[in-house]
Each structure stands twice: as structure tokens, then as C-alpha cells.
N, C-alpha and C. Protein backbone atom coordinates (compact mmCIF):
# COMPACT_ATOMS: atom_id res chain seq x y z
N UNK A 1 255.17 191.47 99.71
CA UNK A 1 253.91 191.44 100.45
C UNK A 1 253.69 190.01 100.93
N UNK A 2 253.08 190.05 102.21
CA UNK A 2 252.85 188.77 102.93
C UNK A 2 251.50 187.89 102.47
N UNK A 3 251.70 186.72 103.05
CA UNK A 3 250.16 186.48 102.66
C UNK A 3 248.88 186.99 103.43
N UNK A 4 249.06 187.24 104.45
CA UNK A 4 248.53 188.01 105.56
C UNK A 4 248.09 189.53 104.71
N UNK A 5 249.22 190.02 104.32
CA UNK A 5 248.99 191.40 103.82
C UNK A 5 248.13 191.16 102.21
N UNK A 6 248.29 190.35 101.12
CA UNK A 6 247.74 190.47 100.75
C UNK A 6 246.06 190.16 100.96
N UNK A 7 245.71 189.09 101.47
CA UNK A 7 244.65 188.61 102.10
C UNK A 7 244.37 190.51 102.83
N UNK A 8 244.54 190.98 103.55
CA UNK A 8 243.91 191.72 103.87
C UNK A 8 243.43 193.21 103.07
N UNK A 9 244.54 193.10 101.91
CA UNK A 9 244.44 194.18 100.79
C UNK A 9 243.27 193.80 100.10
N UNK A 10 243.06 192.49 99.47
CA UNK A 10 242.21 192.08 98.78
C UNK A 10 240.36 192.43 99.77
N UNK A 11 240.71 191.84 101.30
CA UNK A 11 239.65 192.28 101.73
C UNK A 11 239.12 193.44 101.72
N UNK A 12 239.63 194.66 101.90
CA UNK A 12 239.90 196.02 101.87
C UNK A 12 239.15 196.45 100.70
N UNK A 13 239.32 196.01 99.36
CA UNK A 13 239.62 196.25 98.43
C UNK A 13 237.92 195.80 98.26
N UNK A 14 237.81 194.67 98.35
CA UNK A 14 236.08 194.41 98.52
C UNK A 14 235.30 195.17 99.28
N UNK A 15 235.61 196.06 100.45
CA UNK A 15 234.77 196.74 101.24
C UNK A 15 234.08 195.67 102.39
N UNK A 16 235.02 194.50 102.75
CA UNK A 16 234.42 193.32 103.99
C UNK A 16 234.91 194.02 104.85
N UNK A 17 234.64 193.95 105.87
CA UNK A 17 235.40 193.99 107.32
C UNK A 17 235.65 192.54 107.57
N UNK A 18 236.77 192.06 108.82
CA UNK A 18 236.77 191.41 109.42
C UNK A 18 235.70 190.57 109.65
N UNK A 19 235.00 191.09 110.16
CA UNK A 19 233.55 190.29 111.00
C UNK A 19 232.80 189.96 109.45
N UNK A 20 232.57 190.77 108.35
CA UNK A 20 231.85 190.51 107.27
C UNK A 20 232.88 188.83 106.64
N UNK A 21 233.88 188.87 106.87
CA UNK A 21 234.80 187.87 106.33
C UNK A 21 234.99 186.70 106.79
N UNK A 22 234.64 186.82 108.17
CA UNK A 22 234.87 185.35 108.75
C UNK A 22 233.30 184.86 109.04
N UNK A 23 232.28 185.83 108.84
CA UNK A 23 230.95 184.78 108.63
C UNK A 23 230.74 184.38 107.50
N UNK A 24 231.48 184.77 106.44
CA UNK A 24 231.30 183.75 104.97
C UNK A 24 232.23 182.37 105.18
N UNK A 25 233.32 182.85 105.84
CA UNK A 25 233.98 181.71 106.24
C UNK A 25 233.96 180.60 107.51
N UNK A 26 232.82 181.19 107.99
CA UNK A 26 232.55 180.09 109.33
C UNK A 26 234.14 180.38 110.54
N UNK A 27 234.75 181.36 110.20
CA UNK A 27 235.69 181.47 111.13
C UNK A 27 235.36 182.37 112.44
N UNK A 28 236.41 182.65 113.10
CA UNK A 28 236.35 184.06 114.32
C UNK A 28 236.88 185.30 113.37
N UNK A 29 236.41 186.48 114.10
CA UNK A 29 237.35 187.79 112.93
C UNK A 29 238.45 187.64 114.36
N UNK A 30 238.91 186.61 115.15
CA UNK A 30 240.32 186.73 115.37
C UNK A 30 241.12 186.07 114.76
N UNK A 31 240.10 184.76 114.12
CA UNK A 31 241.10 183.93 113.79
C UNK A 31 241.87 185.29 111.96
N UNK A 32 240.94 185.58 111.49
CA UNK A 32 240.98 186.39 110.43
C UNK A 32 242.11 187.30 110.28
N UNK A 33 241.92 188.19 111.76
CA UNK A 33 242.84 188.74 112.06
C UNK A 33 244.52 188.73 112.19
N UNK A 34 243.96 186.88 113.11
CA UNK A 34 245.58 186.48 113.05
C UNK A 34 246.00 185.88 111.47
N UNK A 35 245.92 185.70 110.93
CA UNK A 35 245.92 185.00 109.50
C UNK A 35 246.41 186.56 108.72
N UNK A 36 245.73 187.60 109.29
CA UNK A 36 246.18 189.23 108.57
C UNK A 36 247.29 189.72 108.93
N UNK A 37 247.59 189.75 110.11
CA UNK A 37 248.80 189.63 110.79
C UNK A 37 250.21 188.71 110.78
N UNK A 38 249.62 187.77 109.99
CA UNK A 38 250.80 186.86 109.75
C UNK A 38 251.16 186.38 111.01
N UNK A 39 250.12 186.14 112.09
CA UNK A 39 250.76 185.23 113.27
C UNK A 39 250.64 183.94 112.99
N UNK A 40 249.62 183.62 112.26
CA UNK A 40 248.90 182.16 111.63
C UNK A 40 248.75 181.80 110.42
N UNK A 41 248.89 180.66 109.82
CA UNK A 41 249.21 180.69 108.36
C UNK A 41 247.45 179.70 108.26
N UNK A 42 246.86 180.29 106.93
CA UNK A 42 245.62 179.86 106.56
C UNK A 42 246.04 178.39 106.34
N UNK A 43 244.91 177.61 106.62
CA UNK A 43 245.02 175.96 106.02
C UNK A 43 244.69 175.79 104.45
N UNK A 44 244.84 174.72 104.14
CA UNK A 44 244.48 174.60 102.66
C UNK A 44 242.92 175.01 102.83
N UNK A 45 242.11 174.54 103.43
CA UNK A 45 240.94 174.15 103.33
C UNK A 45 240.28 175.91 103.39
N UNK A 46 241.46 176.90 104.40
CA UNK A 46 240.71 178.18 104.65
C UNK A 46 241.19 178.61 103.08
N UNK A 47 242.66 178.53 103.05
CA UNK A 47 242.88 179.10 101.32
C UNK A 47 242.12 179.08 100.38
N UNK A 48 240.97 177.73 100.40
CA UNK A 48 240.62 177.87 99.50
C UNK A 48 238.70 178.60 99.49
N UNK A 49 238.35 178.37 100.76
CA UNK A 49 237.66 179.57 100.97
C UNK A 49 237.96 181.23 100.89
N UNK A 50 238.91 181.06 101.69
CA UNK A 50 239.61 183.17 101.28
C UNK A 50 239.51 183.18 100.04
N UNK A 51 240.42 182.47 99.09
CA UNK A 51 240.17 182.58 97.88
C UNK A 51 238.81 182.39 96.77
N UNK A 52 238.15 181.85 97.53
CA UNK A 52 236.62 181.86 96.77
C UNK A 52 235.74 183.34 97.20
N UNK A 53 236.17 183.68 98.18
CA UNK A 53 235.07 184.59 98.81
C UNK A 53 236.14 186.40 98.11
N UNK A 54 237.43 186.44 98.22
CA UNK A 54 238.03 186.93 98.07
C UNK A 54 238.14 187.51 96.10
N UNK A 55 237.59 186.43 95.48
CA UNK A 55 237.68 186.27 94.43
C UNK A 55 238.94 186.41 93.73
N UNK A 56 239.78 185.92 94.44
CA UNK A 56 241.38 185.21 93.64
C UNK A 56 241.60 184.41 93.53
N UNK A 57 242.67 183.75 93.75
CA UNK A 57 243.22 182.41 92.98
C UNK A 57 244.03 182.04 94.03
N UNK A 58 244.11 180.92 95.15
CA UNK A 58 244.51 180.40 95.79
C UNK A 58 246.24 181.04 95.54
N UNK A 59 246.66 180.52 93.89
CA UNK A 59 248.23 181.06 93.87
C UNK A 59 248.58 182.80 94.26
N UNK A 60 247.22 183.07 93.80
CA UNK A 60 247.78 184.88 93.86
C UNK A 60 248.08 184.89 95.73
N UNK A 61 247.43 183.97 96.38
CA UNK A 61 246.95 184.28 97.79
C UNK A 61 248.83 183.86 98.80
N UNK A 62 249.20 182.76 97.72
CA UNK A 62 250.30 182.10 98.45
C UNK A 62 251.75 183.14 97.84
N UNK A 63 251.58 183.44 96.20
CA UNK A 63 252.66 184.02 95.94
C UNK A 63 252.39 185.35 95.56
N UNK A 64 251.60 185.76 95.76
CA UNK A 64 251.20 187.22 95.04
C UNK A 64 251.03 187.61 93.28
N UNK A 65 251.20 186.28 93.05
CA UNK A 65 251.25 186.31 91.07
C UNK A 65 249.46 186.76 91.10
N UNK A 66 249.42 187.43 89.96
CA UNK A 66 248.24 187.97 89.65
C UNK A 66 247.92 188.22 88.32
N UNK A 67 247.15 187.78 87.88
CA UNK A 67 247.19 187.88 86.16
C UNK A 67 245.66 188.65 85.92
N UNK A 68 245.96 189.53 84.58
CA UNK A 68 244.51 190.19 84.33
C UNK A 68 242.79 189.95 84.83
N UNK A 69 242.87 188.30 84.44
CA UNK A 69 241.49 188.01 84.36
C UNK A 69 241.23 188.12 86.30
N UNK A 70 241.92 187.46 87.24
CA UNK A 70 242.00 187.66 88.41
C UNK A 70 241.80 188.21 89.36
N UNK A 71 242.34 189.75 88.12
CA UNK A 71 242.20 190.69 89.15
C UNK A 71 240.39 191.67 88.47
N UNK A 72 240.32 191.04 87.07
CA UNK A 72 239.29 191.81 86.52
C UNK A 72 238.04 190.92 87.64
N UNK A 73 238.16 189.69 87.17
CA UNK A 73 236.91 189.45 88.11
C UNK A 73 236.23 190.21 88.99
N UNK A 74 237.07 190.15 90.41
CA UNK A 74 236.38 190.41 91.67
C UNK A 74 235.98 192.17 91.34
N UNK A 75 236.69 192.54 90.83
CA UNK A 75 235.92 194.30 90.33
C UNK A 75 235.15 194.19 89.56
N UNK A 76 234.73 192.93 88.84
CA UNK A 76 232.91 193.17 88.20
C UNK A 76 232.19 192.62 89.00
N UNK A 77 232.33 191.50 89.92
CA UNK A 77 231.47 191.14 90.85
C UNK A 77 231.47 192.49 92.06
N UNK A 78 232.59 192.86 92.68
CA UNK A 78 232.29 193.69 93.79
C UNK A 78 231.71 194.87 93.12
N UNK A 79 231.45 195.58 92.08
CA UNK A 79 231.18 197.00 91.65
C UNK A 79 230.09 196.92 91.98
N UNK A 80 229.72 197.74 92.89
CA UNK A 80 227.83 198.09 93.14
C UNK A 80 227.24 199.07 92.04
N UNK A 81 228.30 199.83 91.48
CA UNK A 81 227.55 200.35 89.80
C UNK A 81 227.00 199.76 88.63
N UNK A 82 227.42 198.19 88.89
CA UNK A 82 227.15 197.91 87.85
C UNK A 82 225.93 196.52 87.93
N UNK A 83 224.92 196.85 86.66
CA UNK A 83 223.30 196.66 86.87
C UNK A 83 223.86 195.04 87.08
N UNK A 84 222.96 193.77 87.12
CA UNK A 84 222.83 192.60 87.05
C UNK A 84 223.37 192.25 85.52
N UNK A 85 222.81 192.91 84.48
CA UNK A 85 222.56 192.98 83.01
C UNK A 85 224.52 193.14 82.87
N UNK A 86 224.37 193.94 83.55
CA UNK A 86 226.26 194.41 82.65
C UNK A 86 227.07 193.50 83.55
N UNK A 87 226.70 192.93 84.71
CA UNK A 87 227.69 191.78 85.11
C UNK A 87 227.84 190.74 84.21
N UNK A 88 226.55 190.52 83.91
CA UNK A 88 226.42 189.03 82.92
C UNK A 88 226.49 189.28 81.82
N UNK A 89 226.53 190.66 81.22
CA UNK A 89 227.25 190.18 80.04
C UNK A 89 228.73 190.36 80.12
N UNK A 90 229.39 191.23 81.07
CA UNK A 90 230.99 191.77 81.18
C UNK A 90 231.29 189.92 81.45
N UNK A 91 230.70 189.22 82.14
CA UNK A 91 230.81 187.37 82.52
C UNK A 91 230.27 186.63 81.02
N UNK A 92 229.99 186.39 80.45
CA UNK A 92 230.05 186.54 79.29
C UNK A 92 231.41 186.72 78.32
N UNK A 93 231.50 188.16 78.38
CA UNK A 93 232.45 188.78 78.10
C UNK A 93 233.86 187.09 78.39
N UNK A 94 233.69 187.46 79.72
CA UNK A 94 234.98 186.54 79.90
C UNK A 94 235.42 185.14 79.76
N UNK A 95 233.77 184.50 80.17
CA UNK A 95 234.01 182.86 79.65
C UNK A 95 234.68 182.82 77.81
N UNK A 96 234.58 184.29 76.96
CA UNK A 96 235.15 183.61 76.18
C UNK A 96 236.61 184.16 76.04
N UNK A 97 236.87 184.65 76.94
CA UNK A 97 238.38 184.45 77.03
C UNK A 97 238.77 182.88 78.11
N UNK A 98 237.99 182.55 78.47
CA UNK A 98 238.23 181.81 79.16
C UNK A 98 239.00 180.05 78.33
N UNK A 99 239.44 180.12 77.21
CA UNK A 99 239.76 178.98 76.63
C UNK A 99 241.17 179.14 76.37
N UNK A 100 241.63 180.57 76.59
CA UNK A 100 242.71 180.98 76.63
C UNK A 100 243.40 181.53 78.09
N UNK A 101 242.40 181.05 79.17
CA UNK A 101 243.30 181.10 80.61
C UNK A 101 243.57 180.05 80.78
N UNK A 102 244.97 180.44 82.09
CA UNK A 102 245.26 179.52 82.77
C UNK A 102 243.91 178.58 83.66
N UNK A 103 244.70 177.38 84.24
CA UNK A 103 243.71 176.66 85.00
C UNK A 103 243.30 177.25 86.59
N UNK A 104 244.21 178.09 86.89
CA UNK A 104 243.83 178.69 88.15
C UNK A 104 242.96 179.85 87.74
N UNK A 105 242.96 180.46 86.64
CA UNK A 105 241.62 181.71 86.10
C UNK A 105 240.73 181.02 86.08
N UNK A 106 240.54 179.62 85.25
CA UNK A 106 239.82 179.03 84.72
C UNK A 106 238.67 179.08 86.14
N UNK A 107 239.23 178.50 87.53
CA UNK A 107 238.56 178.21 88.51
C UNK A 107 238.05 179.88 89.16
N UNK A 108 238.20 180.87 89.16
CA UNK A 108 237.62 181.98 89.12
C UNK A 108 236.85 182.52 88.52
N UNK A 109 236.56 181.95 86.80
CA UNK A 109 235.79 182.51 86.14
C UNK A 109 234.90 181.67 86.65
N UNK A 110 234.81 180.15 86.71
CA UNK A 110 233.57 179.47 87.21
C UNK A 110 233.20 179.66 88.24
N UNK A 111 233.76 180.12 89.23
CA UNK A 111 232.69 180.28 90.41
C UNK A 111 231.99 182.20 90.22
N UNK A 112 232.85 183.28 89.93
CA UNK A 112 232.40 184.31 89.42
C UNK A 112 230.91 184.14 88.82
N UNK A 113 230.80 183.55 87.43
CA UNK A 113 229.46 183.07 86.49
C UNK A 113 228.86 182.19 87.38
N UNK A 114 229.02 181.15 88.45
CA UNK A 114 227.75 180.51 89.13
C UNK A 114 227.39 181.41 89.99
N UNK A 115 228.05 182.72 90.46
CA UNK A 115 227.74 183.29 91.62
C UNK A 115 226.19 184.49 90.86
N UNK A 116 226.36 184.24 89.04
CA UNK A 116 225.48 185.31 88.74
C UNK A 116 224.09 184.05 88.41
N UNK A 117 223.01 184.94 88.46
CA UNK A 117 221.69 183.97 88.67
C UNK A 117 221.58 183.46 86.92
N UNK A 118 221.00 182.30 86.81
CA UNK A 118 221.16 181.62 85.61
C UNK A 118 219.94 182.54 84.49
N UNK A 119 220.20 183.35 83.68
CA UNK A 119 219.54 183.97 82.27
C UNK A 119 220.46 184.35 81.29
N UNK A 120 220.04 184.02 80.05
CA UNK A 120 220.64 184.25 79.22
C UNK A 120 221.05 185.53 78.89
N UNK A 121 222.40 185.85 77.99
CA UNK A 121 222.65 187.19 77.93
C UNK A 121 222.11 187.16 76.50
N UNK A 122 221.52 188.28 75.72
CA UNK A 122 221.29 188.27 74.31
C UNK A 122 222.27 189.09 73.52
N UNK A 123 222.87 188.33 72.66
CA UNK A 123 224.21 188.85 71.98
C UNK A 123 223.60 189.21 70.69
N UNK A 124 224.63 190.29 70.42
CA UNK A 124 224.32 191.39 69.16
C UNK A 124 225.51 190.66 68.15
N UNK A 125 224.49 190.17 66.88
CA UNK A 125 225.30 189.79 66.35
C UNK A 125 226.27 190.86 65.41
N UNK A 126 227.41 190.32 65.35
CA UNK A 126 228.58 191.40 64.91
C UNK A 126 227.67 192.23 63.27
């Protein structure tokens, strides 16, 4: 898979269109397009927007490597089933795996948890 193709699976996969994708990114949905198509290769600077908005990891975007936490993210942020309450604690949930990710998870779990509004989760003690 290309980077083009994944970039556009991942969009897909969020429910963006084109046009929903390049106004988070300040781009054209041609430039988007061409970047999906593999006529144009993203810059660092777009990589690392696709990848913030996309909720992957710049590496998954260049080589297709994909590791659990990566791919768990963006399906607790994109799920429209699930309340505010069960994001933040499923985020929760993950910062404490988070001492045991890599440094490219590491940068997904932090923007994931700033993207949820700052309240505490109340934990049940074991």
C-alpha cells in the first residue's frame, strides 16, 4: 500500500471527505486528492498534520507499520457511540499503557488526551 492509499484508507475510515480534510489542514481537496493519488508526495510539515488529524503516526503514514495503540486510538476518538465519559476513561485507560509505548505512540496518545476536554476520570479502586 502507497502512502497515498493509506492516507486515504485512514481518511475513509474516519468518515472525512476530501473537502472535510483539507479544511483541518488549510489545504485544497485537490491538493488532498493529489497526495491520494500518489501524484504528489505530502511535505514533512503536511505529514505531520495528516498524521495529527488522521490520528496516526507520521511512521505508519510513510511505511505502513502500525502497532495496537495507533490503531486503537483514532477508533475511540472517531466512535460517535461512545459518551465523553467512556472516551476519557478508555484515554485513561491508555496513558497507562503509555510508559510501555513506543515514542511515536507516545506522540498519539498525547495529542488523542489533549483533544479530550480537561476533567478528571474517577477510578474504582481495585
Amino acid at each position: 500500500m502507497s502512502i497515498g492509499e493509506r492516507i486515504k484508507a485512514k481518511r475513509l475510515d474516519l468518515k472525512l471527505t476530501q473537502q472535510d480534510l483539507s479544511r483541518e489542514l488549510h489545504a485544497t481537496p485537490q491538493h488532498i486528492s493529489a497526495i491520494e493519488q500518489n501524484k504528489r508526495l505530502p511535505s514533512l510539515a503536511m505529514l505531520e498534520k495528516l498524521a495529527e488529524q488522521l490520528g496516526v503516526t507520521i511512521d505508519y503514514i510513510v511505511t505502513g507499520r502500525e502497532s495496537i495503540l495507533s490503531g486503537l486510538l483514532p477508533a475511540v476518538k472517531a466512535d460517535p457511540r461512545l459518551t465523553l465519559k467512556a472516551r476519557k476513561a478508555l484515554a485513561s485507560i491508555i496513558e497507562e499503557l503509555h510508559d510501555t509505548a513506543s515514542a511515536a505512540e507516545k506522540v498519539v496518545i498525547r495529542k488523542i488526551a489533549s483533544d479530550l476536554p480537561a476533567r478528571p476520570v474517577k477510578r474504582v479502586a481495585p
